[in-house]
N, C-alpha and C. Protein backbone atom coordinates (compact mmCIF):
# COMPACT_ATOMS: atom_id res chain seq x y z
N UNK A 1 0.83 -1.19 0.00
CA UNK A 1 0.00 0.00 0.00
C UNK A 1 0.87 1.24 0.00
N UNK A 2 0.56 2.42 -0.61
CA UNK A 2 1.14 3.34 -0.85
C UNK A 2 0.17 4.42 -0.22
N UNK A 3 0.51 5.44 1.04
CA UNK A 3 -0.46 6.35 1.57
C UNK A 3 -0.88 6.88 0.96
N UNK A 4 -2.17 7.27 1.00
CA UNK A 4 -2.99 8.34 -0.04
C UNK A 4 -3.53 7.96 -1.49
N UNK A 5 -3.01 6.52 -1.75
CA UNK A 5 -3.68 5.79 -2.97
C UNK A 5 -4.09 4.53 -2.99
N UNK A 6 -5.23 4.44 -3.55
CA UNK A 6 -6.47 3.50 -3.37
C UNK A 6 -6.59 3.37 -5.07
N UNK A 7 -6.71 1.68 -5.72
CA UNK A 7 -7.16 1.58 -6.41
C UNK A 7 -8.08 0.23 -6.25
N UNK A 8 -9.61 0.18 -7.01
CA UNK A 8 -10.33 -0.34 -7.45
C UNK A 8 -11.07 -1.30 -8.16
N UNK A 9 -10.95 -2.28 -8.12
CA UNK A 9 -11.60 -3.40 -9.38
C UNK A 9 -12.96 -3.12 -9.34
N UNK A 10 -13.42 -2.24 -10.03
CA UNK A 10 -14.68 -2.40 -10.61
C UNK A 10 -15.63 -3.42 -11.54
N UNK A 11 -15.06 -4.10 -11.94
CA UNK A 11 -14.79 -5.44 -12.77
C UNK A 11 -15.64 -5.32 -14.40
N UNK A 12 -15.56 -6.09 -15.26
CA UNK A 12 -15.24 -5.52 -16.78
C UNK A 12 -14.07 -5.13 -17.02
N UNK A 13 -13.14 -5.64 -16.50
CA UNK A 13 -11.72 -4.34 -17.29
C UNK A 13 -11.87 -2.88 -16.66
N UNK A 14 -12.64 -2.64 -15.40
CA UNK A 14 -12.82 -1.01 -15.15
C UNK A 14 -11.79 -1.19 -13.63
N UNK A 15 -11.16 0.19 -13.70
CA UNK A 15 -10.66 0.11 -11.99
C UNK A 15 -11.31 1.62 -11.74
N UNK A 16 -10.94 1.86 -10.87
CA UNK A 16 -11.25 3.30 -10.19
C UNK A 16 -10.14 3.74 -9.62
N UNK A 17 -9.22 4.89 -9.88
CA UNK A 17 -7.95 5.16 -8.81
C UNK A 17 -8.42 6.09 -8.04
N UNK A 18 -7.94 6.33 -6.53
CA UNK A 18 -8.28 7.21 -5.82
C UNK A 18 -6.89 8.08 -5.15
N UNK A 19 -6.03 8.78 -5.88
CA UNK A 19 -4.91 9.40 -5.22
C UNK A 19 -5.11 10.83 -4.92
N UNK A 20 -4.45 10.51 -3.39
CA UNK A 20 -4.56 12.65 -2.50
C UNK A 20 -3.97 12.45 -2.11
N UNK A 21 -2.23 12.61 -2.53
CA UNK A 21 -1.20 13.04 -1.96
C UNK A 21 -0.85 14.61 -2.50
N UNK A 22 -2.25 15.05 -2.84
CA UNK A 22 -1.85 16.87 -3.37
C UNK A 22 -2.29 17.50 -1.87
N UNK A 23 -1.23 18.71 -1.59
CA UNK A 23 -1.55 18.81 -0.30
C UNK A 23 -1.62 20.71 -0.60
N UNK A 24 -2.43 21.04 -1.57
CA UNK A 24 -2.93 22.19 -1.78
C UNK A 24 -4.37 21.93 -1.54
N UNK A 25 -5.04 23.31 -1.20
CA UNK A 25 -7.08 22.81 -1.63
C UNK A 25 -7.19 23.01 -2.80
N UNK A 26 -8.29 21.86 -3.14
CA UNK A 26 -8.72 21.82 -4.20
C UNK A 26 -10.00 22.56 -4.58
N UNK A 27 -9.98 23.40 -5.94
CA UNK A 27 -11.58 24.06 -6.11
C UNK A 27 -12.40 23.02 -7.13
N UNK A 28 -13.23 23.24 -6.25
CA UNK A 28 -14.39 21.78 -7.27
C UNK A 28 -15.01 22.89 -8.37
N UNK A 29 -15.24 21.67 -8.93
CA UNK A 29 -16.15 22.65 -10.55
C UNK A 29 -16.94 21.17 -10.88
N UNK A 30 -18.43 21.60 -11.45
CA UNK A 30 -19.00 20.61 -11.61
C UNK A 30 -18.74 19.84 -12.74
N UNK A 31 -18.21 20.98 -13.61
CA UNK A 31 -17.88 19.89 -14.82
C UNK A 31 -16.78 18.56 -14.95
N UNK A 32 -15.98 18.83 -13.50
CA UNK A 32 -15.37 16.94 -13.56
C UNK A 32 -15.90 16.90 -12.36
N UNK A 33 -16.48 15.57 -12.60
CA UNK A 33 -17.25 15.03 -11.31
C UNK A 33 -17.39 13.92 -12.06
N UNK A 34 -17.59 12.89 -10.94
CA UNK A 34 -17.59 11.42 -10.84
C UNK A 34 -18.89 10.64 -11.68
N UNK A 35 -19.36 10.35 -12.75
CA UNK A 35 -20.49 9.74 -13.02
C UNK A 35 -21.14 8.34 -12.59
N UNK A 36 -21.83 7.76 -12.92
CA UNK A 36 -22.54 6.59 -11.87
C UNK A 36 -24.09 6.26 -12.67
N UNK A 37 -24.37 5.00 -13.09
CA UNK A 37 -25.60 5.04 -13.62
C UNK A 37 -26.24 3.93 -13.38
N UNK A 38 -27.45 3.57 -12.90
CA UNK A 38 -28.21 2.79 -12.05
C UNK A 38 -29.77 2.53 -13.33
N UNK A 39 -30.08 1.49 -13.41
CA UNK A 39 -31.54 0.86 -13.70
C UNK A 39 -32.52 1.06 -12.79
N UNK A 40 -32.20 1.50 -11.40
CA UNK A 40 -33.10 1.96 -11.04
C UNK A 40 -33.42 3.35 -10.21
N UNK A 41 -33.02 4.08 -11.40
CA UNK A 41 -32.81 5.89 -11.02
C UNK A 41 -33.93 6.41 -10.30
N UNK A 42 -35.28 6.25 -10.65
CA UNK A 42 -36.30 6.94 -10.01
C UNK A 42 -36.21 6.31 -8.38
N UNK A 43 -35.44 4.98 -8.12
CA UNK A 43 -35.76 4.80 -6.81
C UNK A 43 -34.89 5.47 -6.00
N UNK A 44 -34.01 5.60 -6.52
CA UNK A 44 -32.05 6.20 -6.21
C UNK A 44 -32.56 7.64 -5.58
N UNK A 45 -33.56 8.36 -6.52
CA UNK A 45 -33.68 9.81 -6.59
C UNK A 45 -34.91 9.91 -5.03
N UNK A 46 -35.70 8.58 -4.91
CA UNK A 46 -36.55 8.64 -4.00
C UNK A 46 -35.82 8.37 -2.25
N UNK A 47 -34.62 7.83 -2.61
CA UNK A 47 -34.37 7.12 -1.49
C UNK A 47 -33.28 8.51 -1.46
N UNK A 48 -32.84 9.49 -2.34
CA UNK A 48 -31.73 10.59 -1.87
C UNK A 48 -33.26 11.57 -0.80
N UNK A 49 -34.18 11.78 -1.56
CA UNK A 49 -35.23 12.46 -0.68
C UNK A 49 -35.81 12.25 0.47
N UNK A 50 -35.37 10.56 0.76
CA UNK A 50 -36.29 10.19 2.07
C UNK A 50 -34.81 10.50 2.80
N UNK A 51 -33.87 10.29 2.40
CA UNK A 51 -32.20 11.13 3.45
C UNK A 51 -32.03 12.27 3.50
N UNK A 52 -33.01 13.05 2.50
CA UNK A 52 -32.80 14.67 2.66
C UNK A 52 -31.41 14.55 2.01
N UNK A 53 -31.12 14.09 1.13
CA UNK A 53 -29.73 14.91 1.16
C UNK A 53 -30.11 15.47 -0.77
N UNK A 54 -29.34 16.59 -0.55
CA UNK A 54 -30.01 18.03 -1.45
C UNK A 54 -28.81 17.29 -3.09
N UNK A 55 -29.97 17.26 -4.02
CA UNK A 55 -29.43 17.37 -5.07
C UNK A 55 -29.83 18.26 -5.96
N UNK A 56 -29.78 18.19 -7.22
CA UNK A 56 -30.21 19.04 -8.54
C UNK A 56 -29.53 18.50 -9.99
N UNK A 57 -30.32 19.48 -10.81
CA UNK A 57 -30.17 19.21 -12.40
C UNK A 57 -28.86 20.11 -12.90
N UNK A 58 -28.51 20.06 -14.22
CA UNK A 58 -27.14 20.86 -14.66
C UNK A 58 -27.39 21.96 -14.14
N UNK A 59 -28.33 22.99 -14.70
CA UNK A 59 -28.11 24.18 -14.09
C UNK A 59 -27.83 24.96 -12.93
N UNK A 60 -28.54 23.71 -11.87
CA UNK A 60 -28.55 23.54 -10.33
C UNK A 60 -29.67 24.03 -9.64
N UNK A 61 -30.74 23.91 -10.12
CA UNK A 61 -32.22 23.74 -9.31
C UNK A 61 -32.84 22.83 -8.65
N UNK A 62 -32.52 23.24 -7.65
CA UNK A 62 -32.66 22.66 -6.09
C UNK A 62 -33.57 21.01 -6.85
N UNK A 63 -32.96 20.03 -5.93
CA UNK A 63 -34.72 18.53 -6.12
C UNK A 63 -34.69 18.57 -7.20
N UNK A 64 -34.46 18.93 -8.76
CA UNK A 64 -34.71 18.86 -9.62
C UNK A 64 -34.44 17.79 -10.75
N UNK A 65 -34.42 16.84 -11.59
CA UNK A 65 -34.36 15.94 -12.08
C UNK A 65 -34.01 16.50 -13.49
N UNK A 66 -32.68 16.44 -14.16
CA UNK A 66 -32.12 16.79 -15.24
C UNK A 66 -32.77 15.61 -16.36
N UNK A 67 -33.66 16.29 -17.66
CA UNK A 67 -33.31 15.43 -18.77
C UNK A 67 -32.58 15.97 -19.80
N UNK A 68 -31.71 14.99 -20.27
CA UNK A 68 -30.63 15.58 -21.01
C UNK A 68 -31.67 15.10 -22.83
N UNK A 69 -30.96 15.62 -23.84
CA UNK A 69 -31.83 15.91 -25.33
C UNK A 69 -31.85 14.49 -25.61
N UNK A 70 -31.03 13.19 -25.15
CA UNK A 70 -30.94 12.32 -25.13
C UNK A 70 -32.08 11.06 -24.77
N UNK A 71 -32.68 11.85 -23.69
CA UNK A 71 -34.03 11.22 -22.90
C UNK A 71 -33.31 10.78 -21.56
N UNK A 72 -31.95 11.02 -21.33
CA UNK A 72 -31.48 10.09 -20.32
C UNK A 72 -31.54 11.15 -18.84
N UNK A 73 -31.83 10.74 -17.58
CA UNK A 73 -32.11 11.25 -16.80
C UNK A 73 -31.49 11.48 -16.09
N UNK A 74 -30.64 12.83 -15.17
CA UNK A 74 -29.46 12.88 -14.27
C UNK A 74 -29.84 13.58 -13.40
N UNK A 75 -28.95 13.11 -12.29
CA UNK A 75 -29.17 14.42 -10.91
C UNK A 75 -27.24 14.57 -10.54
N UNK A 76 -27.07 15.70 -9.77
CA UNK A 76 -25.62 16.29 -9.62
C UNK A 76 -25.88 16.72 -8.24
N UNK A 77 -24.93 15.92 -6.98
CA UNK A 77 -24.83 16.24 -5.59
C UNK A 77 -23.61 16.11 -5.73
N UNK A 78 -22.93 16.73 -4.00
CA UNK A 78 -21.84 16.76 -3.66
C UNK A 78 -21.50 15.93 -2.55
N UNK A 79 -20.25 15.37 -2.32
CA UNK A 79 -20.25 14.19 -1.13
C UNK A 79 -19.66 15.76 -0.14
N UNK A 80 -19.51 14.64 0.71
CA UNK A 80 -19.08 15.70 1.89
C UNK A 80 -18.10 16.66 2.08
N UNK A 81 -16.58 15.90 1.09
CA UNK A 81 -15.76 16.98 0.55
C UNK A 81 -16.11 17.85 -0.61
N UNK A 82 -17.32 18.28 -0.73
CA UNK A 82 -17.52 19.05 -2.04
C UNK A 82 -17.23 18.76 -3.49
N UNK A 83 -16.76 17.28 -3.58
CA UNK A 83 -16.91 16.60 -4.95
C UNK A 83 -18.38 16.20 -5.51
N UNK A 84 -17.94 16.85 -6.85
CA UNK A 84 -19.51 16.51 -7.36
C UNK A 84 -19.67 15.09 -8.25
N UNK A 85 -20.65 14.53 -7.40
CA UNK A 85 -21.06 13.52 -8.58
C UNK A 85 -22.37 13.30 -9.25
N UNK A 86 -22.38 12.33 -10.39
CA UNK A 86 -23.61 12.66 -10.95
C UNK A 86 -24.45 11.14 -11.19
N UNK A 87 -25.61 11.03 -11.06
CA UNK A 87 -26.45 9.77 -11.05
C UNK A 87 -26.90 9.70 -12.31
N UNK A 88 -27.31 9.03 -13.45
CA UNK A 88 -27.91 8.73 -14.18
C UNK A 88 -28.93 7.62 -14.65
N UNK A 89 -29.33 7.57 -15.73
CA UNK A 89 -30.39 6.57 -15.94
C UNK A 89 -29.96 5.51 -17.64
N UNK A 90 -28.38 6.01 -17.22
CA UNK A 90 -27.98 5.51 -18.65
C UNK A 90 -28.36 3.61 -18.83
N UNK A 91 -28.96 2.79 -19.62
CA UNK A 91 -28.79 1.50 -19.39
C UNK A 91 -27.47 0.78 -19.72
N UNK A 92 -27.05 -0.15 -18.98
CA UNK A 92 -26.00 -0.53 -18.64
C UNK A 92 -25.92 -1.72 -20.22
């Protein structure tokens, strides 16, 4: 193990790396953020509301449920360090 880095088998051939050995702050911007896509989005979006925890669409309106021109459905929250990630309804 190497401090501050974490990697992932996501499996398919996918990993995930996780390295923070940068010891400046970082400014988040929504446009890189973590994506994530689930078959069952409308429940994902029901079960973020019964936790209260606050999401939104691209523009960033509060609860709001993004459809993209695509038909595909997204929401954009932040974890606790202010990284944004985003849920979708892409099928797998």
């Amino acid at each position: 193990k190497i401090e501050g880095i974490r990697w992932f088998v996501l499996g398919d051939s996918r990993e995930l790396h996780l390295i923070s050995v940068i010891k400046e702050n970082v400014t988040t911007n929504k446009a890189l953020h973590f994506g994530l896509s689930t078959d069952s989005f409308d429940n994902f979006v029901k079960r973020l509301n019964t936790l209260k925890i606050p999401y939104s669409d691209w523009p960033g309106k509060p609860n709001t449920v993004n459809s993209r021109a695509d038909g595909i459905k997204q929401i954009f929250f932040q974890d606790p360090d202010g990284y944004w990630l985003e849920v979708n309804s892409v099928d797998q």
